[in-house]
PDB file of N, CA and C in Angstrom:
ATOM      1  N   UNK A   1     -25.010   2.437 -15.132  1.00  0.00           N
ATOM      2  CA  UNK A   1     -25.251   1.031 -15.391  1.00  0.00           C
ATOM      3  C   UNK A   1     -25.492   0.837 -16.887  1.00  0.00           C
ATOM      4  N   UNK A   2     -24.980   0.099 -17.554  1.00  0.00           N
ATOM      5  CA  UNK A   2     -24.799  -0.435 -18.827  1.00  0.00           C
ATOM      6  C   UNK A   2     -26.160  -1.445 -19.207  1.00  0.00           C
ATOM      7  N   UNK A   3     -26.803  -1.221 -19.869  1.00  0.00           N
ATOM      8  CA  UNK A   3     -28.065  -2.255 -20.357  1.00  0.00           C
ATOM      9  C   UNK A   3     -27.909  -2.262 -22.017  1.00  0.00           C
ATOM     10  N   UNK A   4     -28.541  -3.482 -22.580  1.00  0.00           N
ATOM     11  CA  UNK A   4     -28.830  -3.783 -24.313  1.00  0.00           C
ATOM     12  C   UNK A   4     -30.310  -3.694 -24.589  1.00  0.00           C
ATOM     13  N   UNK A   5     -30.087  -3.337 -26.001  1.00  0.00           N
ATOM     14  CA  UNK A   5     -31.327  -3.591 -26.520  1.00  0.00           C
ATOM     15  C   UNK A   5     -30.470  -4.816 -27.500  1.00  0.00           C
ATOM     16  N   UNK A   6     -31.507  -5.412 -27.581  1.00  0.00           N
ATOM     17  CA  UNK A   6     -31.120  -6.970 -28.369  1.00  0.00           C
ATOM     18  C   UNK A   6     -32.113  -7.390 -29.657  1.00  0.00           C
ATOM     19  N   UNK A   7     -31.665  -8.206 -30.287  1.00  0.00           N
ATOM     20  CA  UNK A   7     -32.663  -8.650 -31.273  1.00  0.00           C
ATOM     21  C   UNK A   7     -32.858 -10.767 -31.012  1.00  0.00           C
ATOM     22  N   UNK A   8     -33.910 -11.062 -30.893  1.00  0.00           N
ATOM     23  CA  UNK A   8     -33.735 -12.374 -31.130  1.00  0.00           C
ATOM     24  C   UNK A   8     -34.495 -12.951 -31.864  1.00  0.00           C
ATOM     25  N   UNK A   9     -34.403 -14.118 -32.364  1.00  0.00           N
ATOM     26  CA  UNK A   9     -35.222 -14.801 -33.682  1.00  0.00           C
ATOM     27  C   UNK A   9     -35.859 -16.453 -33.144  1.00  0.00           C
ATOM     28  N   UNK A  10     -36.008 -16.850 -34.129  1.00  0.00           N
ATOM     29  CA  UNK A  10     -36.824 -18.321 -33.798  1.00  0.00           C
ATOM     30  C   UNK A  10     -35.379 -18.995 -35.013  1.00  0.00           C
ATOM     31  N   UNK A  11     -35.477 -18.462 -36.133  1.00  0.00           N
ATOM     32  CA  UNK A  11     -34.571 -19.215 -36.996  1.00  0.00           C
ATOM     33  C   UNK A  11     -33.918 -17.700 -37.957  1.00  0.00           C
ATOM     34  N   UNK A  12     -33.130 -18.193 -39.244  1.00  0.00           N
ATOM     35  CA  UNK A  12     -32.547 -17.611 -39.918  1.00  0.00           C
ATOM     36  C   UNK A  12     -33.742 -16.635 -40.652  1.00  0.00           C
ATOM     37  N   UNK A  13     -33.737 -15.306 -40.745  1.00  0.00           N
ATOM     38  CA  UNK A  13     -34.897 -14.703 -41.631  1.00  0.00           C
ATOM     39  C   UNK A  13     -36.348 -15.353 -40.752  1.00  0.00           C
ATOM     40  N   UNK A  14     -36.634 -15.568 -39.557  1.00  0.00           N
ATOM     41  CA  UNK A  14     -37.922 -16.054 -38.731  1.00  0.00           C
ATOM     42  C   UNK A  14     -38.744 -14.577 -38.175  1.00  0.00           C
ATOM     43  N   UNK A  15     -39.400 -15.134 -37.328  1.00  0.00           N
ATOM     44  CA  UNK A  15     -39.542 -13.520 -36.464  1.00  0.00           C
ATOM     45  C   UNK A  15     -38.600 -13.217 -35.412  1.00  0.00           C
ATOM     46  N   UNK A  16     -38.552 -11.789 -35.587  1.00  0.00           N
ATOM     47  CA  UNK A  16     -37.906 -11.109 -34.936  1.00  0.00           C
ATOM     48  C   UNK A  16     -38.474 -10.467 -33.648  1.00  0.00           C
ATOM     49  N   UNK A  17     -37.802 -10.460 -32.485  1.00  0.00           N
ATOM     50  CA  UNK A  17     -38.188 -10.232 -31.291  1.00  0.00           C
ATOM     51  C   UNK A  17     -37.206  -8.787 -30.537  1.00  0.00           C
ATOM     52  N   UNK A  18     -37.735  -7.628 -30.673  1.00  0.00           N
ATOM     53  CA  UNK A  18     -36.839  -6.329 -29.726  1.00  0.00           C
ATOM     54  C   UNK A  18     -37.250  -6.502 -28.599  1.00  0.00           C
ATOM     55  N   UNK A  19     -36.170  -6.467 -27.940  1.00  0.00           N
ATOM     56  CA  UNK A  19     -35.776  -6.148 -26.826  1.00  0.00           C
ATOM     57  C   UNK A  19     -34.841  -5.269 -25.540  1.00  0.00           C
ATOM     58  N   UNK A  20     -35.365  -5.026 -24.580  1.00  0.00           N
ATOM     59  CA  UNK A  20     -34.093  -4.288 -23.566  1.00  0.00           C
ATOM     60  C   UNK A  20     -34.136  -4.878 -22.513  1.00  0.00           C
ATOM     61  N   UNK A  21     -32.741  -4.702 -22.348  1.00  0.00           N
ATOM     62  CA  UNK A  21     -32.652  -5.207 -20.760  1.00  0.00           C
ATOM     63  C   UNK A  21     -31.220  -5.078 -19.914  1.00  0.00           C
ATOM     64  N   UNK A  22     -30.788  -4.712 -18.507  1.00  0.00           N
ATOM     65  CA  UNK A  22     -29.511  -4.552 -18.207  1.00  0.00           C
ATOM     66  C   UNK A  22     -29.030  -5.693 -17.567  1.00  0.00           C
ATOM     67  N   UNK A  23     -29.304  -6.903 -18.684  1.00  0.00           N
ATOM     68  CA  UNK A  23     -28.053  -8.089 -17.608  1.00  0.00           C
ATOM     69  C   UNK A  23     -28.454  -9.419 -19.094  1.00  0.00           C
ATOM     70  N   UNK A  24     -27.595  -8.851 -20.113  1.00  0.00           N
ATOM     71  CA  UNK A  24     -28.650  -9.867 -21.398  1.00  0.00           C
ATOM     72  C   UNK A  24     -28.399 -11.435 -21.575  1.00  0.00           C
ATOM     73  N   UNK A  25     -27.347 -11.449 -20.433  1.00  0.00           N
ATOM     74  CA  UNK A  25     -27.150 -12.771 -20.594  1.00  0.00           C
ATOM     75  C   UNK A  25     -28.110 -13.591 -20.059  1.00  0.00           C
ATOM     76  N   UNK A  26     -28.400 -13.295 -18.632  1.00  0.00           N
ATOM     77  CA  UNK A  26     -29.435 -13.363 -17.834  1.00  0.00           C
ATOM     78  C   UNK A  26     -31.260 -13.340 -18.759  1.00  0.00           C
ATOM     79  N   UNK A  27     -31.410 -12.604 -19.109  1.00  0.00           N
ATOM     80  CA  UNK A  27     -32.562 -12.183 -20.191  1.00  0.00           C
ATOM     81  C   UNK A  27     -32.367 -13.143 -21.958  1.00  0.00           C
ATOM     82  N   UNK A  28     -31.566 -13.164 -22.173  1.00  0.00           N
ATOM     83  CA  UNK A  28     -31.390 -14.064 -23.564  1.00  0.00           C
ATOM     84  C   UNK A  28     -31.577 -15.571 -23.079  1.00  0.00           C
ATOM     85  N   UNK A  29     -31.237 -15.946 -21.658  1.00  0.00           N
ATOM     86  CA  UNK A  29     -31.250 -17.445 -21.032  1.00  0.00           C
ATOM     87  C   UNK A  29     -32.739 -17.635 -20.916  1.00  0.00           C
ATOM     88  N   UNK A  30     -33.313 -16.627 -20.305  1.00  0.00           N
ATOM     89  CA  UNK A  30     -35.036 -16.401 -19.757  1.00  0.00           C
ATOM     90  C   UNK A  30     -35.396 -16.671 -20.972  1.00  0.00           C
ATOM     91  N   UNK A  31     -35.051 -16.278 -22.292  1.00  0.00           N
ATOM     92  CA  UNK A  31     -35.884 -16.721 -23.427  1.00  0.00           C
ATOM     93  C   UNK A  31     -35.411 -17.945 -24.237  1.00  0.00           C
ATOM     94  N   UNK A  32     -34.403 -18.280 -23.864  1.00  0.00           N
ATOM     95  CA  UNK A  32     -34.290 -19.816 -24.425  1.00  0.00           C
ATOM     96  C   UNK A  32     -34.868 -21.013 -23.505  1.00  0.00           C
ATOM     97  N   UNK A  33     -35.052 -20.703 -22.028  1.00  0.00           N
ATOM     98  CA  UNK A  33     -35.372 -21.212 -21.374  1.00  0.00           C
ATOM     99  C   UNK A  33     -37.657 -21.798 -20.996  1.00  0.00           C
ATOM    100  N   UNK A  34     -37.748 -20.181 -21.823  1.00  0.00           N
ATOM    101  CA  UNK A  34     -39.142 -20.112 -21.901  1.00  0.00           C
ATOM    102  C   UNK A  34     -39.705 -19.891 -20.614  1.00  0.00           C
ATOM    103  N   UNK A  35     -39.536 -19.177 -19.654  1.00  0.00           N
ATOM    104  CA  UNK A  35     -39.187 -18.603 -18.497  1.00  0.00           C
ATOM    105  C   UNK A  35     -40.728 -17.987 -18.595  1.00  0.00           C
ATOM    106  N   UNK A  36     -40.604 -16.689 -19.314  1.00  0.00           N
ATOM    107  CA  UNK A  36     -41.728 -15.740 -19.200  1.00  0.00           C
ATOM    108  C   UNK A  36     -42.776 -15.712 -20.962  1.00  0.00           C
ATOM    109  N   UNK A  37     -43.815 -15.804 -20.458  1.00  0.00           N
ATOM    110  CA  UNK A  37     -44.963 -15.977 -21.435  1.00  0.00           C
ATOM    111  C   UNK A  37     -44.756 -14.804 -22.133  1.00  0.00           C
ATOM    112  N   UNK A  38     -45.195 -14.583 -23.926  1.00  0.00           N
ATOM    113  CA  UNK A  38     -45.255 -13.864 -24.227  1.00  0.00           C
ATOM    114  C   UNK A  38     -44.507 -13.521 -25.577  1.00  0.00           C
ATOM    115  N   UNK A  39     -44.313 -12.810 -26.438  1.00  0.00           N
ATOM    116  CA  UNK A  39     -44.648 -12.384 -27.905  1.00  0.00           C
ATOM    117  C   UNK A  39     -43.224 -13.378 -28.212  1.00  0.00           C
ATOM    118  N   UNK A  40     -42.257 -13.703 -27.649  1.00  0.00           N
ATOM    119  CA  UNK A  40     -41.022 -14.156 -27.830  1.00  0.00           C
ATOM    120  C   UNK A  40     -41.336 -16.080 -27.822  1.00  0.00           C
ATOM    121  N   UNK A  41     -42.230 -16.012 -26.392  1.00  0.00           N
ATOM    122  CA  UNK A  41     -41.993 -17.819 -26.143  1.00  0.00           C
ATOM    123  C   UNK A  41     -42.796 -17.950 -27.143  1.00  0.00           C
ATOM    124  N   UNK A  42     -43.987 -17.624 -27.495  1.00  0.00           N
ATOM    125  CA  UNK A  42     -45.280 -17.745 -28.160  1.00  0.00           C
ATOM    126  C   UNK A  42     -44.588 -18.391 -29.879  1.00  0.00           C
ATOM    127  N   UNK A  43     -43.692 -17.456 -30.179  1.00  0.00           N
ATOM    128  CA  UNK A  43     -43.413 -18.164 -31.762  1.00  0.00           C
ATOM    129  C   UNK A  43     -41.926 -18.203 -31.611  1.00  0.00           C
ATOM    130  N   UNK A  44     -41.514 -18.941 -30.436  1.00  0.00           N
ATOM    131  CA  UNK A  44     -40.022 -19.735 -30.145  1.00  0.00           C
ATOM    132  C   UNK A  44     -38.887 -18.802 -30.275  1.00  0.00           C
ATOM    133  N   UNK A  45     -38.986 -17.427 -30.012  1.00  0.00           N
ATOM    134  CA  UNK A  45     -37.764 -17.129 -30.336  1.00  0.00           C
ATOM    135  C   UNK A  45     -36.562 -17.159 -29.127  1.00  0.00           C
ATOM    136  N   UNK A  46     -35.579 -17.793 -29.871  1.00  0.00           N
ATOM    137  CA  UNK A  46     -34.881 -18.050 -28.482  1.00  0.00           C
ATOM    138  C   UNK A  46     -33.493 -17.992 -28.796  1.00  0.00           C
ATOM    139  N   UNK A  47     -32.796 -17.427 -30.152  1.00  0.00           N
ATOM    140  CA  UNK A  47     -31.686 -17.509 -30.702  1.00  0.00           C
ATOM    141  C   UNK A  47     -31.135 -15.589 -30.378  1.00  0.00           C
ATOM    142  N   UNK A  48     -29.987 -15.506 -30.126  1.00  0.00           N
ATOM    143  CA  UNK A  48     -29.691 -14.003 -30.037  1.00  0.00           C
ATOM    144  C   UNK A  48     -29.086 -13.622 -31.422  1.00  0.00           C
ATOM    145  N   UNK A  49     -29.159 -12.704 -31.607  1.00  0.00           N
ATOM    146  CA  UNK A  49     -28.881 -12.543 -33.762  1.00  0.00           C
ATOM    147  C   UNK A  49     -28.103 -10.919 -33.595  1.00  0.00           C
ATOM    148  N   UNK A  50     -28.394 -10.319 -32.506  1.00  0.00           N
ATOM    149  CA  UNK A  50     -27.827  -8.667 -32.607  1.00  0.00           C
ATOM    150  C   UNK A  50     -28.236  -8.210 -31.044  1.00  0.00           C
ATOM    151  N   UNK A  51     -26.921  -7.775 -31.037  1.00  0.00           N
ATOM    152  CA  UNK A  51     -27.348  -6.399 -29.797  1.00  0.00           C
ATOM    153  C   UNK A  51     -26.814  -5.190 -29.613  1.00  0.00           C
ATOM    154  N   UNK A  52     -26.692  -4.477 -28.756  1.00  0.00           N
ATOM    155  CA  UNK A  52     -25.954  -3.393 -28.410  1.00  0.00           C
ATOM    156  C   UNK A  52     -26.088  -2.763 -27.758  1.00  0.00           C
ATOM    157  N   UNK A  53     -24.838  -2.153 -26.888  1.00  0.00           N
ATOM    158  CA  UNK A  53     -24.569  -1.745 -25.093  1.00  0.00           C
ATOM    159  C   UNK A  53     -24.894  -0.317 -25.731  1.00  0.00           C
ATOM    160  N   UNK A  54     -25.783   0.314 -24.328  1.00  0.00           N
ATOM    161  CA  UNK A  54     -25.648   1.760 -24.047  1.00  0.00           C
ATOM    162  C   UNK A  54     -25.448   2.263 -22.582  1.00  0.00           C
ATOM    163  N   UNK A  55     -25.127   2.997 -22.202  1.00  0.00           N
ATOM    164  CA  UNK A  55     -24.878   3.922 -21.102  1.00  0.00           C
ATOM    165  C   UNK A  55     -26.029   4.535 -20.137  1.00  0.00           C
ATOM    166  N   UNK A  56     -27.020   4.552 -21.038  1.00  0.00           N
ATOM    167  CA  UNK A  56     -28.364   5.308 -19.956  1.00  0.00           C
ATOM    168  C   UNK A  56     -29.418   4.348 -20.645  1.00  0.00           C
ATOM    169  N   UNK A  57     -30.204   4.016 -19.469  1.00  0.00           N
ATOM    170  CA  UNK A  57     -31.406   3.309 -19.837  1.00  0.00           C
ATOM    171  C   UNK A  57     -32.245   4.218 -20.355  1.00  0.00           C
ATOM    172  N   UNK A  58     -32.407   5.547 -20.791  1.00  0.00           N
ATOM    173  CA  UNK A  58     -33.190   6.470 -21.742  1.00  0.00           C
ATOM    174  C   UNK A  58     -32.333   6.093 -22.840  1.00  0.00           C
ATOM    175  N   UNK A  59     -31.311   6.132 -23.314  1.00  0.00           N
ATOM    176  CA  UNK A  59     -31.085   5.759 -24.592  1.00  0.00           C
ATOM    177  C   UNK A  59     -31.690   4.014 -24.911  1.00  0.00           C
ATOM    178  N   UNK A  60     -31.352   3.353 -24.422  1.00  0.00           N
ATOM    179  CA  UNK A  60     -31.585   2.042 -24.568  1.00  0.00           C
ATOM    180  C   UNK A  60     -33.614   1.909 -24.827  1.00  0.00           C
ATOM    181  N   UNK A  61     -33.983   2.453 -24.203  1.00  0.00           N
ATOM    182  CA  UNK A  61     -35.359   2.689 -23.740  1.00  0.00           C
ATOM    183  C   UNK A  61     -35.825   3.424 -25.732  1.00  0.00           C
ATOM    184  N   UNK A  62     -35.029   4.540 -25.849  1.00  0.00           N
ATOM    185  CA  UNK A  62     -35.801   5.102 -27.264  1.00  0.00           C
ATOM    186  C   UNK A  62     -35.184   4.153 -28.504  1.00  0.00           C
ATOM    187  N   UNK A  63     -33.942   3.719 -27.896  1.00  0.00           N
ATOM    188  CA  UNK A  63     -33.478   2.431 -29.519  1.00  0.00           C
ATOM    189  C   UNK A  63     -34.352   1.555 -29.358  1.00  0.00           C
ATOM    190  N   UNK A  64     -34.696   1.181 -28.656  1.00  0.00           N
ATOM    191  CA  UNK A  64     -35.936  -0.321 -28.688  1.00  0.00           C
ATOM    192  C   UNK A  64     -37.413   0.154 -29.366  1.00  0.00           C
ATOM    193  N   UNK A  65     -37.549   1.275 -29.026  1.00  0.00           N
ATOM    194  CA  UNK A  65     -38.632   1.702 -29.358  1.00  0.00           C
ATOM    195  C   UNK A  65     -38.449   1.931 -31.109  1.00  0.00           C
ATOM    196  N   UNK A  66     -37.494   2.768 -31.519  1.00  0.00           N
ATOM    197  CA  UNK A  66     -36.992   3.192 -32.810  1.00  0.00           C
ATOM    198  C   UNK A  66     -36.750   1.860 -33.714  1.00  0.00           C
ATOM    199  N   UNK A  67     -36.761   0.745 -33.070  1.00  0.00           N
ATOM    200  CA  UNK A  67     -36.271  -0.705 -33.316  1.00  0.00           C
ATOM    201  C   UNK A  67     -37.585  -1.074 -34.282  1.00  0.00           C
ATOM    202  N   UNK A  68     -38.251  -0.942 -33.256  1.00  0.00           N
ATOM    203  CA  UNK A  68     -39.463  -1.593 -33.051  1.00  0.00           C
ATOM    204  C   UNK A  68     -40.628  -1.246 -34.191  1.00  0.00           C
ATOM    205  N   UNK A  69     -40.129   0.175 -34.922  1.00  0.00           N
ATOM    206  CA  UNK A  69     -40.760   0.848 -35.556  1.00  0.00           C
ATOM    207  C   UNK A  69     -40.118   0.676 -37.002  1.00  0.00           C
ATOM    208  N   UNK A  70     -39.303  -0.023 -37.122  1.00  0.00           N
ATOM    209  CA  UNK A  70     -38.605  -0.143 -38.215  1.00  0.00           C
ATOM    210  C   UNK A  70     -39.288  -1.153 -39.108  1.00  0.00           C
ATOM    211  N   UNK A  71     -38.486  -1.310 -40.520  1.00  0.00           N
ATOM    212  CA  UNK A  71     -39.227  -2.188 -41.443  1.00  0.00           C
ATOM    213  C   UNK A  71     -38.680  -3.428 -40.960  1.00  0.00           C
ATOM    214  N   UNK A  72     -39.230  -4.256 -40.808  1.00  0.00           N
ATOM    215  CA  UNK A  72     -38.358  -5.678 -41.256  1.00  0.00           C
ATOM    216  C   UNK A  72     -37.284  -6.374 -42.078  1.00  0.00           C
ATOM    217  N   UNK A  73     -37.119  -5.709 -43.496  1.00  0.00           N
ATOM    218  CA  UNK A  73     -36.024  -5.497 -44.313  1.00  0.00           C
ATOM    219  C   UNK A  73     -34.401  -4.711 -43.270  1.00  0.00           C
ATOM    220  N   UNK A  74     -34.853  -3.701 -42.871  1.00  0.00           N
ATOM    221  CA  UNK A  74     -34.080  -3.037 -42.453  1.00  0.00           C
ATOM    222  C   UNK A  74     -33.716  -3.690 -40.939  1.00  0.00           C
ATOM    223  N   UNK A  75     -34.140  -4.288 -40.250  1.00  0.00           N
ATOM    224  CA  UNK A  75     -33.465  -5.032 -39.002  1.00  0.00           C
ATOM    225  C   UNK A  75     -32.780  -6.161 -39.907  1.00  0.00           C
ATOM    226  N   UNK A  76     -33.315  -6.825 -40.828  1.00  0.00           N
ATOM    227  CA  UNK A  76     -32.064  -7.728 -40.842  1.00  0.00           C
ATOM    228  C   UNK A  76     -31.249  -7.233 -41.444  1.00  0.00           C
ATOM    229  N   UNK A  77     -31.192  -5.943 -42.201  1.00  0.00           N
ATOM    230  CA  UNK A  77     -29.777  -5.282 -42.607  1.00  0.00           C
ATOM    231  C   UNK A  77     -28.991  -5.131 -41.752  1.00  0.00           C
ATOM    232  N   UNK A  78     -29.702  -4.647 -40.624  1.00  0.00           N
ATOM    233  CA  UNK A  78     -29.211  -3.934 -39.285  1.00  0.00           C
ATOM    234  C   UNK A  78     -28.195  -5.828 -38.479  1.00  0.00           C
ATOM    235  N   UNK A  79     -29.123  -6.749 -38.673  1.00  0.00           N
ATOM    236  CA  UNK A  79     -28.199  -7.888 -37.942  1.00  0.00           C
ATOM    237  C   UNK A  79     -27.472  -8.486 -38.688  1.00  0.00           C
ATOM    238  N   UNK A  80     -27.395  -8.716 -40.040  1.00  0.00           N
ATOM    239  CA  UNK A  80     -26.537  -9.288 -41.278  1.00  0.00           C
ATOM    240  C   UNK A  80     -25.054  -8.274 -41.478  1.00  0.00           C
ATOM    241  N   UNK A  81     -24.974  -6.890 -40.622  1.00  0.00           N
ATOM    242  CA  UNK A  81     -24.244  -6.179 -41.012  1.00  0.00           C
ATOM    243  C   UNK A  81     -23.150  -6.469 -39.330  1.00  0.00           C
ATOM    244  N   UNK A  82     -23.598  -7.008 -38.420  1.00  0.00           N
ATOM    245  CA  UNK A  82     -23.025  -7.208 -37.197  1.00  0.00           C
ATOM    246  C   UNK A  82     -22.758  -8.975 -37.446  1.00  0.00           C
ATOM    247  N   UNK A  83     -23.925  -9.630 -37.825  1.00  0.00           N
ATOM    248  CA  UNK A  83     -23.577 -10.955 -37.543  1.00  0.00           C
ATOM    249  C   UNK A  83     -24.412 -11.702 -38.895  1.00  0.00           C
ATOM    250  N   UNK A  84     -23.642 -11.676 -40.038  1.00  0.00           N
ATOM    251  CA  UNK A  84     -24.071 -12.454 -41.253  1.00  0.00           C
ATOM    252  C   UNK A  84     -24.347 -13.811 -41.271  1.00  0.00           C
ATOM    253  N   UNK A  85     -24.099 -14.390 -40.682  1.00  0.00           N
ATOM    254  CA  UNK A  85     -23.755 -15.936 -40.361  1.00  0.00           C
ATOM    255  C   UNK A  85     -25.476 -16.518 -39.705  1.00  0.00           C
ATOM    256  N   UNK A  86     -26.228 -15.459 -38.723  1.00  0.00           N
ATOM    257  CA  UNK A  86     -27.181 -15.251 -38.161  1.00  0.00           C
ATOM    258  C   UNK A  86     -27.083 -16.363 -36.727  1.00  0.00           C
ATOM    259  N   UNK A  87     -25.323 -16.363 -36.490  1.00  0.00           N
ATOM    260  CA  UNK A  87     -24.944 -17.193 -35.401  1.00  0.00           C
ATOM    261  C   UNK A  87     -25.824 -16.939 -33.953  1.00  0.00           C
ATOM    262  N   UNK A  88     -26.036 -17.933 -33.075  1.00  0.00           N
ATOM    263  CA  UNK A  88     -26.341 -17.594 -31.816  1.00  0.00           C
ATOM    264  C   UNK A  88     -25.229 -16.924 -30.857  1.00  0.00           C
ATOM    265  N   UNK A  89     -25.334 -15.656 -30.806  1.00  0.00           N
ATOM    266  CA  UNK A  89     -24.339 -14.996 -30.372  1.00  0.00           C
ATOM    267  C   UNK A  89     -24.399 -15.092 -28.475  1.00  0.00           C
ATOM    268  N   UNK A  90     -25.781 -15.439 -28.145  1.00  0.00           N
ATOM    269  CA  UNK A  90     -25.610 -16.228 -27.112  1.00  0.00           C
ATOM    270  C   UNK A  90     -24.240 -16.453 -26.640  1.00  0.00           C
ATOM    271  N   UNK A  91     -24.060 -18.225 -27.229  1.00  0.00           N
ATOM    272  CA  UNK A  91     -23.006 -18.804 -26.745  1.00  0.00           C
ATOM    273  C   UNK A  91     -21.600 -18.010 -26.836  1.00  0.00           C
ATOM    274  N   UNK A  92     -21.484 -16.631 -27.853  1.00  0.00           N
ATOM    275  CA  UNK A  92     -19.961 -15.506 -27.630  1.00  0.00           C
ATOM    276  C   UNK A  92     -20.569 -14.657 -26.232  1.00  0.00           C
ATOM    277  N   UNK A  93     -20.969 -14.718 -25.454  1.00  0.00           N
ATOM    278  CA  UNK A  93     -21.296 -13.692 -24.813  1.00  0.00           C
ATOM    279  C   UNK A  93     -20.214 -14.235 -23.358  1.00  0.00           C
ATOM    280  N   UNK A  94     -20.277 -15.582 -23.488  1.00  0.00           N
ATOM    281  CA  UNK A  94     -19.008 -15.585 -22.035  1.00  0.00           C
ATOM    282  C   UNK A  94     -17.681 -15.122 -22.702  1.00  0.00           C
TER     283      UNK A  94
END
């Protein structure tokens, strides 16, 4: 089964929100929707900015974590280098 770890924001350069999950369309809706309480609804993030498919939920499981541990400089290198524009990639996902 195929799952993402994702990145989402509130705005351009806002906070940044890591995440995993195996169905992200489903899970990126839950957070625009404001569905579930917590570090994401709390300071609006609800825009998708970066993601990426893996194969085993242990990989997906240590990139989120490795994510998570990173500088802040360096995630938006990490999403400016997939999606410069800082488009809601959301709406490409159908």
């Amino acid at each position: 089964m195929a799952g993402y770890v994702y990145i989402i924001t509130n705005q351009k350069n806002g906070t940044l929100y890591v995440g995993v999950t195996s169905d992200i369309a489903r899970r990126v809706w839950e957070h625009r929707e404001g569905i579930n309480d917590g570090f994401a609804a709390k300071y609006g993030c609800r825009m998708l900015v970066w993601y990426e498919e893996h194969d085993r939920i242990e990989t997906e499981i240590q990139r989120e974590k490795s994510l998570k541990r990173w500088y802040r400089k360096w995630k938006i290198e990490l999403i400016e280098a997939m999606n410069p524009d800082w488009r809601d990639l959301y709406l490409e996902l159908w």
